[in-house]
PDB file of N, CA and C in Angstrom:
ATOM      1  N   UNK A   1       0.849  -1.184   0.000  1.00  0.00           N
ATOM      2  CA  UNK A   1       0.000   0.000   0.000  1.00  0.00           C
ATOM      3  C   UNK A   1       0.891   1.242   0.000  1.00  0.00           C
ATOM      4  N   UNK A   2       0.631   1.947  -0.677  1.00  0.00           N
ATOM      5  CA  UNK A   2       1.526   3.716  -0.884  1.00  0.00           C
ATOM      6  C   UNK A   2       0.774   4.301   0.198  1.00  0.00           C
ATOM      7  N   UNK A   3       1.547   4.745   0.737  1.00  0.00           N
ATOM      8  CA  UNK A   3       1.744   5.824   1.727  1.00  0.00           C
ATOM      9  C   UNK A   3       0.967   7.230   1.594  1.00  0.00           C
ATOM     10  N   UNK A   4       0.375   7.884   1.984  1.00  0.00           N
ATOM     11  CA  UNK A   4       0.110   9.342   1.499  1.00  0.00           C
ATOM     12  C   UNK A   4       1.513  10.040   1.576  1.00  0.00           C
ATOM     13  N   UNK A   5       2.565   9.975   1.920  1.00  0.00           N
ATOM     14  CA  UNK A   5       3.389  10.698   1.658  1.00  0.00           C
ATOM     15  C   UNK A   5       4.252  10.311   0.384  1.00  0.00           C
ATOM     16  N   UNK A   6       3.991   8.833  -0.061  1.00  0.00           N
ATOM     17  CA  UNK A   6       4.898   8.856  -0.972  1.00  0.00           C
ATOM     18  C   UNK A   6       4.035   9.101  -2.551  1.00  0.00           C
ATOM     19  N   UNK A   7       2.181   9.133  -2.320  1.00  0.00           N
ATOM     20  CA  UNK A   7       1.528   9.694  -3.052  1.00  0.00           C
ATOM     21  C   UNK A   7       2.199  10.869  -3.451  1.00  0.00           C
ATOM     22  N   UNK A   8       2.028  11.964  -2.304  1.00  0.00           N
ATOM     23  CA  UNK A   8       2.160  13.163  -2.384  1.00  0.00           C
ATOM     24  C   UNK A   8       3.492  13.682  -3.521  1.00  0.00           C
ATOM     25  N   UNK A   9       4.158  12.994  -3.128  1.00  0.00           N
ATOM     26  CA  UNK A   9       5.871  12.792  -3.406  1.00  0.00           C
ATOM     27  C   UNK A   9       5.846  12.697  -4.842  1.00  0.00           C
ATOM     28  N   UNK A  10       5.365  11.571  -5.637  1.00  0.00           N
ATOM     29  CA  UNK A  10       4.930  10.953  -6.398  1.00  0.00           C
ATOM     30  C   UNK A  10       4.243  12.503  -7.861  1.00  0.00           C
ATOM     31  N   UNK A  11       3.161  12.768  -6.910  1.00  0.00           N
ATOM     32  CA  UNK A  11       2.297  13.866  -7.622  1.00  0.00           C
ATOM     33  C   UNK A  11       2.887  15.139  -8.072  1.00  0.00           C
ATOM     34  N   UNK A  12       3.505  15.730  -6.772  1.00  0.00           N
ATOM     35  CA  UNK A  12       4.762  16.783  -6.838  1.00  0.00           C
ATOM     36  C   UNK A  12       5.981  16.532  -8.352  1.00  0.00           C
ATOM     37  N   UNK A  13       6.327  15.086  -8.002  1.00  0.00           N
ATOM     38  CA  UNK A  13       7.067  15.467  -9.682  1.00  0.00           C
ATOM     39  C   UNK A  13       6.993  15.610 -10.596  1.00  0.00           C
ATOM     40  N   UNK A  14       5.012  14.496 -10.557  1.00  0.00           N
ATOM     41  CA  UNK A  14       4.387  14.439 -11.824  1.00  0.00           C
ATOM     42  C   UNK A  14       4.069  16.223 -12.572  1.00  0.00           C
ATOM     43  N   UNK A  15       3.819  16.665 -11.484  1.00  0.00           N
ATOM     44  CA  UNK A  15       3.562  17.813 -11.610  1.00  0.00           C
ATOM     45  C   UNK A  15       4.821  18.939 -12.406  1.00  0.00           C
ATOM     46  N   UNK A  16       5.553  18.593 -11.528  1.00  0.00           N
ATOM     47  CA  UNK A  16       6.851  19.317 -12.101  1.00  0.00           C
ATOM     48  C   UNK A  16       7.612  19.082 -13.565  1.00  0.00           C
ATOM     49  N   UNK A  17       7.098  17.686 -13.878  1.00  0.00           N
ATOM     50  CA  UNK A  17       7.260  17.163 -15.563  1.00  0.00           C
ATOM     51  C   UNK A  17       6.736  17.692 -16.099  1.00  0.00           C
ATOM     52  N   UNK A  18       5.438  17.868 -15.892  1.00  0.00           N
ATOM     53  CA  UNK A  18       4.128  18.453 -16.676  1.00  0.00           C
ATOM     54  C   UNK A  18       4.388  20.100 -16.514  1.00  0.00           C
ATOM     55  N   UNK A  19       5.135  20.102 -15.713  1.00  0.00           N
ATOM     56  CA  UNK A  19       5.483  21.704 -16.007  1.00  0.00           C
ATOM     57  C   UNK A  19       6.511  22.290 -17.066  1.00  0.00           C
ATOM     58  N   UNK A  20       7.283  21.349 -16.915  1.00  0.00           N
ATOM     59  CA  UNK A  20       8.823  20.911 -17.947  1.00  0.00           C
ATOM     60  C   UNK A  20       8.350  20.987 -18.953  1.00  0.00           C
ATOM     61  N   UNK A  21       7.109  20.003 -19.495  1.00  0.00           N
ATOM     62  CA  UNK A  21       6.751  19.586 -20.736  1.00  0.00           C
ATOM     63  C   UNK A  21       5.836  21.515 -21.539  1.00  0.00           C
ATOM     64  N   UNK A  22       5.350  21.678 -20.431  1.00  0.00           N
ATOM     65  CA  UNK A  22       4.804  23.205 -20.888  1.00  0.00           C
ATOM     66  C   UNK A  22       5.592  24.367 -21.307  1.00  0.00           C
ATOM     67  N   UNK A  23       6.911  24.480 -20.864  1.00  0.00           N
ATOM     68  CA  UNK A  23       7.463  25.132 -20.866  1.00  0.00           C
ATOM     69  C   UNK A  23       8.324  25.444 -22.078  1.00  0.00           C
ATOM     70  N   UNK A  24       8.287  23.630 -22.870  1.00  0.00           N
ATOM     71  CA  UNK A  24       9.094  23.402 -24.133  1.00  0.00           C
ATOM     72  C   UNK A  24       7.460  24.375 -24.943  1.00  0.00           C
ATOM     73  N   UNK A  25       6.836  24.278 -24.484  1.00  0.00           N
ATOM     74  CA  UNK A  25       5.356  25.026 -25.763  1.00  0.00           C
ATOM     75  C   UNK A  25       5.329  26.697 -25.669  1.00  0.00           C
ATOM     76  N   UNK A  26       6.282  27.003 -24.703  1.00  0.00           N
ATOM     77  CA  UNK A  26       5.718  28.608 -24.408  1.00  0.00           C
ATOM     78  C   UNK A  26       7.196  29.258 -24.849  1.00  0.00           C
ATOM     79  N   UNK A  27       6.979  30.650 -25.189  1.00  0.00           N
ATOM     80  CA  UNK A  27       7.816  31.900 -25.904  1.00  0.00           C
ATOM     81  C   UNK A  27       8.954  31.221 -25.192  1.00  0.00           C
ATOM     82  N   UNK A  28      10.014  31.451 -25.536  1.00  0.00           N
ATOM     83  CA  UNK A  28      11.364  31.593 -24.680  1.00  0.00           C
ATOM     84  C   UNK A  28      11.717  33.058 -23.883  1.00  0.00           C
ATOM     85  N   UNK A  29      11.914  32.993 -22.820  1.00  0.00           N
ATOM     86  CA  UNK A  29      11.930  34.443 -22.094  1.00  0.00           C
ATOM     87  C   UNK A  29      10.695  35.307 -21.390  1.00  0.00           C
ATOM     88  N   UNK A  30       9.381  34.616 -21.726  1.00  0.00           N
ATOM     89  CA  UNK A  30       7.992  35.140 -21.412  1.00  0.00           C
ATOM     90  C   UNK A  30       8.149  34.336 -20.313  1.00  0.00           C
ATOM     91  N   UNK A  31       6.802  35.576 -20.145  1.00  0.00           N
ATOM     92  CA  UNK A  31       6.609  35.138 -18.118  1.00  0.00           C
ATOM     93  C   UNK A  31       6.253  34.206 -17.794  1.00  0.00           C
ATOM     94  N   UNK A  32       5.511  33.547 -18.862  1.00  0.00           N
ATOM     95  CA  UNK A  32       5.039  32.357 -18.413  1.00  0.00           C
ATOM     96  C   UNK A  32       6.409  31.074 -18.403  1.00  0.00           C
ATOM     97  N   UNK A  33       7.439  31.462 -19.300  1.00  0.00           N
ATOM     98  CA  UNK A  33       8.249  30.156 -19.004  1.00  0.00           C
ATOM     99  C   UNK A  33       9.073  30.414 -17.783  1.00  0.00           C
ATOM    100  N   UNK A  34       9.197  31.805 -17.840  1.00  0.00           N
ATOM    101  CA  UNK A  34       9.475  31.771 -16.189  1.00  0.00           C
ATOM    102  C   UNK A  34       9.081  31.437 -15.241  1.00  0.00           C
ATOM    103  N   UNK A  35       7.429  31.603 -14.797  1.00  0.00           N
ATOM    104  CA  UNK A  35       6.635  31.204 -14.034  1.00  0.00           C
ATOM    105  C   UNK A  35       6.318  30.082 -13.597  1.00  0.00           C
ATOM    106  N   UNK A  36       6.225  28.931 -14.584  1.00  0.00           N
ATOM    107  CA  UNK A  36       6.359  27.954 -15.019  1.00  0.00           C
ATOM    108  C   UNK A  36       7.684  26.848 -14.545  1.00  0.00           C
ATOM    109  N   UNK A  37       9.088  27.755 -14.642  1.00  0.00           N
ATOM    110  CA  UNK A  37      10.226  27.121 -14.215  1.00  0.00           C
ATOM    111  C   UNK A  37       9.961  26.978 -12.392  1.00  0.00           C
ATOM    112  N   UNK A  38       9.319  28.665 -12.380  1.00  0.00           N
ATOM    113  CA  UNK A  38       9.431  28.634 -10.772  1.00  0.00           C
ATOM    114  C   UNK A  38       8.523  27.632 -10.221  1.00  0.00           C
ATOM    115  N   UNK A  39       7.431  27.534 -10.596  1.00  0.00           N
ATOM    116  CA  UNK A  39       6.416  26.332 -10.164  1.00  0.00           C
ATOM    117  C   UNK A  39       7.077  24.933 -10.292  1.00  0.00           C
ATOM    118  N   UNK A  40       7.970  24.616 -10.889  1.00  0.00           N
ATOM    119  CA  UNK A  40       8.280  23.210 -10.621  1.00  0.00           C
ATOM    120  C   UNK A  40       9.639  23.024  -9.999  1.00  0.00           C
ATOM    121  N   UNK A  41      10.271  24.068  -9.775  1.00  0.00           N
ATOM    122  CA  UNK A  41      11.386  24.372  -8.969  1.00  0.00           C
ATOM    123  C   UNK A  41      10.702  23.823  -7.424  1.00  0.00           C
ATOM    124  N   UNK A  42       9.662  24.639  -6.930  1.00  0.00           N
ATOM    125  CA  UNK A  42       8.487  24.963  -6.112  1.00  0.00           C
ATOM    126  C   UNK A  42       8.303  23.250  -5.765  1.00  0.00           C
ATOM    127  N   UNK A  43       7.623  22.977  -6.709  1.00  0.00           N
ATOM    128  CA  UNK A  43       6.671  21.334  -6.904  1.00  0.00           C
ATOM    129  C   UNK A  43       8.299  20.655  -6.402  1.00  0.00           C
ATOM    130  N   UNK A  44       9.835  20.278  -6.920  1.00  0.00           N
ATOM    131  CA  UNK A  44      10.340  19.847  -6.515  1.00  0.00           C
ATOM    132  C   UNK A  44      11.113  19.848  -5.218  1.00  0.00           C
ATOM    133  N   UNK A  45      11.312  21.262  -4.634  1.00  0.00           N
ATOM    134  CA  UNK A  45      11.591  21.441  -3.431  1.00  0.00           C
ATOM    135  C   UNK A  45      10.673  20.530  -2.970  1.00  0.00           C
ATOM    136  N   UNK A  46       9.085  20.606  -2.777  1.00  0.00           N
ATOM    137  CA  UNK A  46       8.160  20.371  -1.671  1.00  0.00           C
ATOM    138  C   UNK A  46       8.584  18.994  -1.909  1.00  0.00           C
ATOM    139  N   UNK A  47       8.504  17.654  -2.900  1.00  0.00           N
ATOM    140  CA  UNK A  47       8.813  16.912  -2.580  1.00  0.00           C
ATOM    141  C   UNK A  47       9.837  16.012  -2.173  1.00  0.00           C
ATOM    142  N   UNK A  48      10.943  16.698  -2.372  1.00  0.00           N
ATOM    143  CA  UNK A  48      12.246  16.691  -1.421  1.00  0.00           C
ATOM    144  C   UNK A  48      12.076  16.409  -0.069  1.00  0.00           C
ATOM    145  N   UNK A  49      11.392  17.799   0.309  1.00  0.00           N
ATOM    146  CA  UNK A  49      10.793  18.367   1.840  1.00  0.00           C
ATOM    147  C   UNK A  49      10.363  16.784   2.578  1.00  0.00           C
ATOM    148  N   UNK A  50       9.164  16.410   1.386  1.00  0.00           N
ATOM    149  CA  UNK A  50       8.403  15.796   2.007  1.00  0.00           C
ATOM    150  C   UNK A  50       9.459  14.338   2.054  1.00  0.00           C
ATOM    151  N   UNK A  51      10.162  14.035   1.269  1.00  0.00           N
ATOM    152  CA  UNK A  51      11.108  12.746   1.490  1.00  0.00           C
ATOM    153  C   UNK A  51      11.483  13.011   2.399  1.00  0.00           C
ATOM    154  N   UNK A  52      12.154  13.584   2.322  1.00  0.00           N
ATOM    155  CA  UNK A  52      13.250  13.918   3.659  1.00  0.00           C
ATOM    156  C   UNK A  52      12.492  13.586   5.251  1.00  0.00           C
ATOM    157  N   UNK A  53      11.353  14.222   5.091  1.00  0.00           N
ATOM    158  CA  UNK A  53      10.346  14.094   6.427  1.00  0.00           C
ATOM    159  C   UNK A  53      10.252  12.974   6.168  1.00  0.00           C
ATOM    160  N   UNK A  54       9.915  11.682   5.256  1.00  0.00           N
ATOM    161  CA  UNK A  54       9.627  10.713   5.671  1.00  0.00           C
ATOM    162  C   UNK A  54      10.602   9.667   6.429  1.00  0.00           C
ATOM    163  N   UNK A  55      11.803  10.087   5.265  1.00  0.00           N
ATOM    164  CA  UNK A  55      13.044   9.512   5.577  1.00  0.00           C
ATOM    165  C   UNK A  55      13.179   9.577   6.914  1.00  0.00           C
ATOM    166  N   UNK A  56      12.763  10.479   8.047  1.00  0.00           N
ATOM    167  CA  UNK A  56      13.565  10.793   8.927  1.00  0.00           C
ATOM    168  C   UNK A  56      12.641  10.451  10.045  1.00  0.00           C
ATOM    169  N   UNK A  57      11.385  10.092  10.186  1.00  0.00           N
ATOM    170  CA  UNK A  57      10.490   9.541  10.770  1.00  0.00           C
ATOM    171  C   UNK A  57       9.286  10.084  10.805  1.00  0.00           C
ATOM    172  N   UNK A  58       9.540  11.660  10.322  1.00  0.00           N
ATOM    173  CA  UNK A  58       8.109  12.128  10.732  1.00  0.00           C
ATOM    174  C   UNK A  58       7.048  12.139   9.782  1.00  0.00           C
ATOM    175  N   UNK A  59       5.507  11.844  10.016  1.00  0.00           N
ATOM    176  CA  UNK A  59       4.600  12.042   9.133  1.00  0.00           C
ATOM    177  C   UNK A  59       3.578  13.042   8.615  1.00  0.00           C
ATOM    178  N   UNK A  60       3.438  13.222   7.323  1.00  0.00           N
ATOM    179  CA  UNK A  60       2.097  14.529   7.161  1.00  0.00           C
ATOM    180  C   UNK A  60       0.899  13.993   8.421  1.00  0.00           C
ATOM    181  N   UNK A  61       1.038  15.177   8.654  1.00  0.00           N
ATOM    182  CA  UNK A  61      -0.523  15.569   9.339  1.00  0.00           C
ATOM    183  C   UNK A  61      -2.022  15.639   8.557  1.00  0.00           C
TER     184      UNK A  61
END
């Protein structure tokens, strides 16, 4: 059984691909591919975050 944290974990990168993949479709230099970089920068920190918390014993609330 998956974990809700390793869901979470899981979703966060999916997310951050799917941000990757948008970013190849938009202007080069527009705000949006900026915006875009920052959101999955964002999406990958958090699931770092959240490894790390699991790794280390503690669980989402």
């Amino acid at each position: 059984m998956i974990r809700r944290g390793d869901a979470f974990i899981e979703a966060c990168e999916a997310l951050s691909d799917a941000c990757g993949a948008i970013v190849e479709r938009v202007p080069p230099g527009s705000r949006q591919e900026v915006r875009l970089r920052e959101i999955a920068e964002e999406l990958k920190g958090l699931a770092e975050e959240v490894a790390s918390e699991w790794a280390s014993g503690r669980r989402m609330q």
